[in-house]
C-alpha atoms as a PDB file:
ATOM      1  CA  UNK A   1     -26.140  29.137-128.556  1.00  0.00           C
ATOM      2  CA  UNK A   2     -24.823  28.573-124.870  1.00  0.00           C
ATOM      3  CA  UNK A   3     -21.642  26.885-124.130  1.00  0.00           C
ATOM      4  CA  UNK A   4     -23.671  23.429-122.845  1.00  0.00           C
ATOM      5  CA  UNK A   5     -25.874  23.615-126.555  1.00  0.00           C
ATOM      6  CA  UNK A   6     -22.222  24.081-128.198  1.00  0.00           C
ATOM      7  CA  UNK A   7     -20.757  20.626-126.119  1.00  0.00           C
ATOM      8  CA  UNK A   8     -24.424  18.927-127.207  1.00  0.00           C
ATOM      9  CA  UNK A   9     -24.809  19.697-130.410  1.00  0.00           C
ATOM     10  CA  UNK A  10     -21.001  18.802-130.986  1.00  0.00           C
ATOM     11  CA  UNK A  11     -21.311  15.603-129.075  1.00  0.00           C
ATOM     12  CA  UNK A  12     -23.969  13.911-131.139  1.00  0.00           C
ATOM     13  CA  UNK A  13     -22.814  15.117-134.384  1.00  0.00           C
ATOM     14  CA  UNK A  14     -20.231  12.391-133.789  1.00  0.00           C
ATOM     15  CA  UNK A  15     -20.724   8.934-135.313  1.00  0.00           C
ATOM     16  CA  UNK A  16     -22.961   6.757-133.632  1.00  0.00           C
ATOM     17  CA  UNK A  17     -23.103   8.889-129.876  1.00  0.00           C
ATOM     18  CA  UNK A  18     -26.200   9.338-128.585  1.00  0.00           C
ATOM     19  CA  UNK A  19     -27.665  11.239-125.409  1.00  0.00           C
ATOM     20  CA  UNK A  20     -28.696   9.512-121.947  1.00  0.00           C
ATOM     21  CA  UNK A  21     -29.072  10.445-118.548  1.00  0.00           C
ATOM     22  CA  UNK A  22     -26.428   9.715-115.690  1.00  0.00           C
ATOM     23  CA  UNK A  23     -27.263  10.101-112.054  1.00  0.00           C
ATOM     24  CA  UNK A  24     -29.324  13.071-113.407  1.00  0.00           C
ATOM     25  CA  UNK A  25     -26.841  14.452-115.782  1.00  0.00           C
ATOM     26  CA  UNK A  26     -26.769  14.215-119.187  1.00  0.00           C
ATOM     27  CA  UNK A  27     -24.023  12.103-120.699  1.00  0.00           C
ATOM     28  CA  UNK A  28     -22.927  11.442-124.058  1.00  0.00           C
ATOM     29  CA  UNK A  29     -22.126   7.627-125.455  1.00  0.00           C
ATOM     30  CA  UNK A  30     -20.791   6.131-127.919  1.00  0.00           C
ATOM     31  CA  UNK A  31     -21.690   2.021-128.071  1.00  0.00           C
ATOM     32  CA  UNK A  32     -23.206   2.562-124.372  1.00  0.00           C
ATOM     33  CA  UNK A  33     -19.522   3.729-123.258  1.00  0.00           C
ATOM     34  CA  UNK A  34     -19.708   7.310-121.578  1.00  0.00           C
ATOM     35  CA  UNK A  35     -17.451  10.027-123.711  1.00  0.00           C
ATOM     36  CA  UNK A  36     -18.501  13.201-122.216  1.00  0.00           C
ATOM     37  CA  UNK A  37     -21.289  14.634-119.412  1.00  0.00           C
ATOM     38  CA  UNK A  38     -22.570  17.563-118.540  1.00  0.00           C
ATOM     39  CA  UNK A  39     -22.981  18.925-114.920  1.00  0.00           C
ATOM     40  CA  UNK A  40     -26.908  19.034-113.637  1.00  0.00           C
ATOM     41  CA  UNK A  41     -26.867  22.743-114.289  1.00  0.00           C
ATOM     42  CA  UNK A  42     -24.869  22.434-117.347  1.00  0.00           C
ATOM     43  CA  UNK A  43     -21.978  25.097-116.574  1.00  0.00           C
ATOM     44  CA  UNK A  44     -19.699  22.015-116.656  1.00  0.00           C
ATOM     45  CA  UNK A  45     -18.391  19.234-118.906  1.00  0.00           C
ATOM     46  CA  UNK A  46     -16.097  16.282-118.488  1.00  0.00           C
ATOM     47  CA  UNK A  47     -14.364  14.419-120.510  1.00  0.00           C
ATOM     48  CA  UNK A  48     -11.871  11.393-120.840  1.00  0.00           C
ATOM     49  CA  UNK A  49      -8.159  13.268-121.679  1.00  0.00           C
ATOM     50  CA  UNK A  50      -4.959  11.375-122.626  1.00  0.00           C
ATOM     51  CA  UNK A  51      -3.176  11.791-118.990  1.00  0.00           C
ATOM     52  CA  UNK A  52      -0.293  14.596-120.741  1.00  0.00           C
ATOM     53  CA  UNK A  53      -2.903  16.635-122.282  1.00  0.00           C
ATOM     54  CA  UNK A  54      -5.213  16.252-118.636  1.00  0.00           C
ATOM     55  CA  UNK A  55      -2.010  17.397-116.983  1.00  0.00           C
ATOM     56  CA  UNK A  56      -1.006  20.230-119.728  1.00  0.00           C
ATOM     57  CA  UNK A  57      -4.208  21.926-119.461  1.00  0.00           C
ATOM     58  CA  UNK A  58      -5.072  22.033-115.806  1.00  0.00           C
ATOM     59  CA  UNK A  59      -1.510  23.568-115.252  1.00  0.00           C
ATOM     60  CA  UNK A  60      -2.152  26.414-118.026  1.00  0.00           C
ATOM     61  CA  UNK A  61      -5.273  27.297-116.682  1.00  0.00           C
ATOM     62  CA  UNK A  62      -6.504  25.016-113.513  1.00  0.00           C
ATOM     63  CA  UNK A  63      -9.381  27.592-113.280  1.00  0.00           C
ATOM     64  CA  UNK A  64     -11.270  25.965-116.477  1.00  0.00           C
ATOM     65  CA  UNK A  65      -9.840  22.794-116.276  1.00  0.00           C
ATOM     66  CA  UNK A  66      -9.759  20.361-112.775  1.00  0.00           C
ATOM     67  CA  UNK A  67      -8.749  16.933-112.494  1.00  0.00           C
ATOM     68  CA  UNK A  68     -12.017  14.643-111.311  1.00  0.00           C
ATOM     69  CA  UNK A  69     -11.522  13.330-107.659  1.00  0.00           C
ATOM     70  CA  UNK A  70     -10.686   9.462-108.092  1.00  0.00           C
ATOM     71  CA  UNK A  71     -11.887   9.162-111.794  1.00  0.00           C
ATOM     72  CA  UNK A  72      -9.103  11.520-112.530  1.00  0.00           C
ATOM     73  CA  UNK A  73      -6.637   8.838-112.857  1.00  0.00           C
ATOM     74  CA  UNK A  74      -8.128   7.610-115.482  1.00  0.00           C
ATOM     75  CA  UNK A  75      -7.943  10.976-117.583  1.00  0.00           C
ATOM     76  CA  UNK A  76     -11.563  12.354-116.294  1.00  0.00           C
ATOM     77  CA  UNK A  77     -11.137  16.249-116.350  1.00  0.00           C
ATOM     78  CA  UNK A  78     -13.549  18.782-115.676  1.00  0.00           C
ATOM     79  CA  UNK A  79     -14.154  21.680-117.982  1.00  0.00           C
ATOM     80  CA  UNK A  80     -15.569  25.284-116.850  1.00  0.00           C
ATOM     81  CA  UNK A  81     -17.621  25.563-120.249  1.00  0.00           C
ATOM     82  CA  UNK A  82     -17.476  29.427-119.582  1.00  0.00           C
ATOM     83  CA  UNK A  83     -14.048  29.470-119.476  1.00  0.00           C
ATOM     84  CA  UNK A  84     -13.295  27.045-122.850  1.00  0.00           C
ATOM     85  CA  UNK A  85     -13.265  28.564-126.629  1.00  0.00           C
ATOM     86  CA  UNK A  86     -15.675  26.614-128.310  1.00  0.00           C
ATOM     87  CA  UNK A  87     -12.771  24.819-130.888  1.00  0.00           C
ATOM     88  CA  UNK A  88     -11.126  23.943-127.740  1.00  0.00           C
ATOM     89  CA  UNK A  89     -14.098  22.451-126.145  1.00  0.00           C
ATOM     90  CA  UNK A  90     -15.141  20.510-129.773  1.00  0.00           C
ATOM     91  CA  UNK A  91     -11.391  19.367-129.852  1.00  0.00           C
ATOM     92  CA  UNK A  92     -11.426  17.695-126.387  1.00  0.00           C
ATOM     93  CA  UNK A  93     -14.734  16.211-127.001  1.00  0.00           C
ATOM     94  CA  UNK A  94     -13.549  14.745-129.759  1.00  0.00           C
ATOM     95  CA  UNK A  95     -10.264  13.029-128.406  1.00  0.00           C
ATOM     96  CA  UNK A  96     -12.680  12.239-125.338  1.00  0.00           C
ATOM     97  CA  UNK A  97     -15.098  10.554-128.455  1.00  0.00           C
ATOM     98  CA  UNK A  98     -11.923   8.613-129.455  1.00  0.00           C
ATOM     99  CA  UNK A  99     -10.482   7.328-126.486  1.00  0.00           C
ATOM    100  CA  UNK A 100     -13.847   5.771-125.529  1.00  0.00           C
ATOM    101  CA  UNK A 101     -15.018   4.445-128.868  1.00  0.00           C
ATOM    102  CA  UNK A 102     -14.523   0.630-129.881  1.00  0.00           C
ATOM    103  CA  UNK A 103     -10.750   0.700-131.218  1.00  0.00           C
ATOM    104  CA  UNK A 104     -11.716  -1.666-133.949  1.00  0.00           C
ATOM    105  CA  UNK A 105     -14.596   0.964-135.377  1.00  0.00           C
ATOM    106  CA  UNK A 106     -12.530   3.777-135.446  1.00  0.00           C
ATOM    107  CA  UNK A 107     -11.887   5.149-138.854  1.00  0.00           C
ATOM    108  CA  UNK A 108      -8.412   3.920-140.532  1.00  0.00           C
ATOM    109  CA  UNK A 109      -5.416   6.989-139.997  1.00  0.00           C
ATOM    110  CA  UNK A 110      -7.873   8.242-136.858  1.00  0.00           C
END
């Protein structure tokens, strides 16, 4: 499986996300909030990052992992898919997944 079927198949295996298109990309949502999108030719993800763990991971490695231009502020990091393990990858999609998700649907001890 490629790196971009990896970050899609894990994406919608999480509760109630679904696939849509953004600006010609396809993004991920959960409750029509955006969690995760892939670049046009799919070689790149981003996700929403709790600012330290943004910050952490573009300084161990700021080849794989860039803060986004203005949206970066707000945690949006970009991911070289080639470059990411593919636990690593399903683990940021997932905090991605629950910083975006309604806080009064997450699961209890989530």
């Amino acid at each position: 499986m490629t790196y971009a079927g990896t970050a899609r198949q894990f994406a919608l295996s999480l509760p109630e996300s679904c696939e849509a298109d953004h600006h010609g990309s396809p993004s991920f949502r959960v409750r029509g909030k955006i969690f995760a999108e892939l670049s046009e030719d799919e070689t790149e993800a981003i996700v929403k990052l709790p600012q330290p763990v943004q910050f952490e991971l573009v300084a161990s490695d700021p080849e794989t992992f860039v803060i986004e231009p203005h949206w970066g502020r707000f945690g949006w990091t970009r991911i070289q898919l080639s470059g990411t393990a593919p636990e690593t990858l399903k683990d940021l999609i997932a905090q991605s997944w629950r910083l975006v998700a309604p806080r009064n649907w997450l699961p209890r001890g989530k």
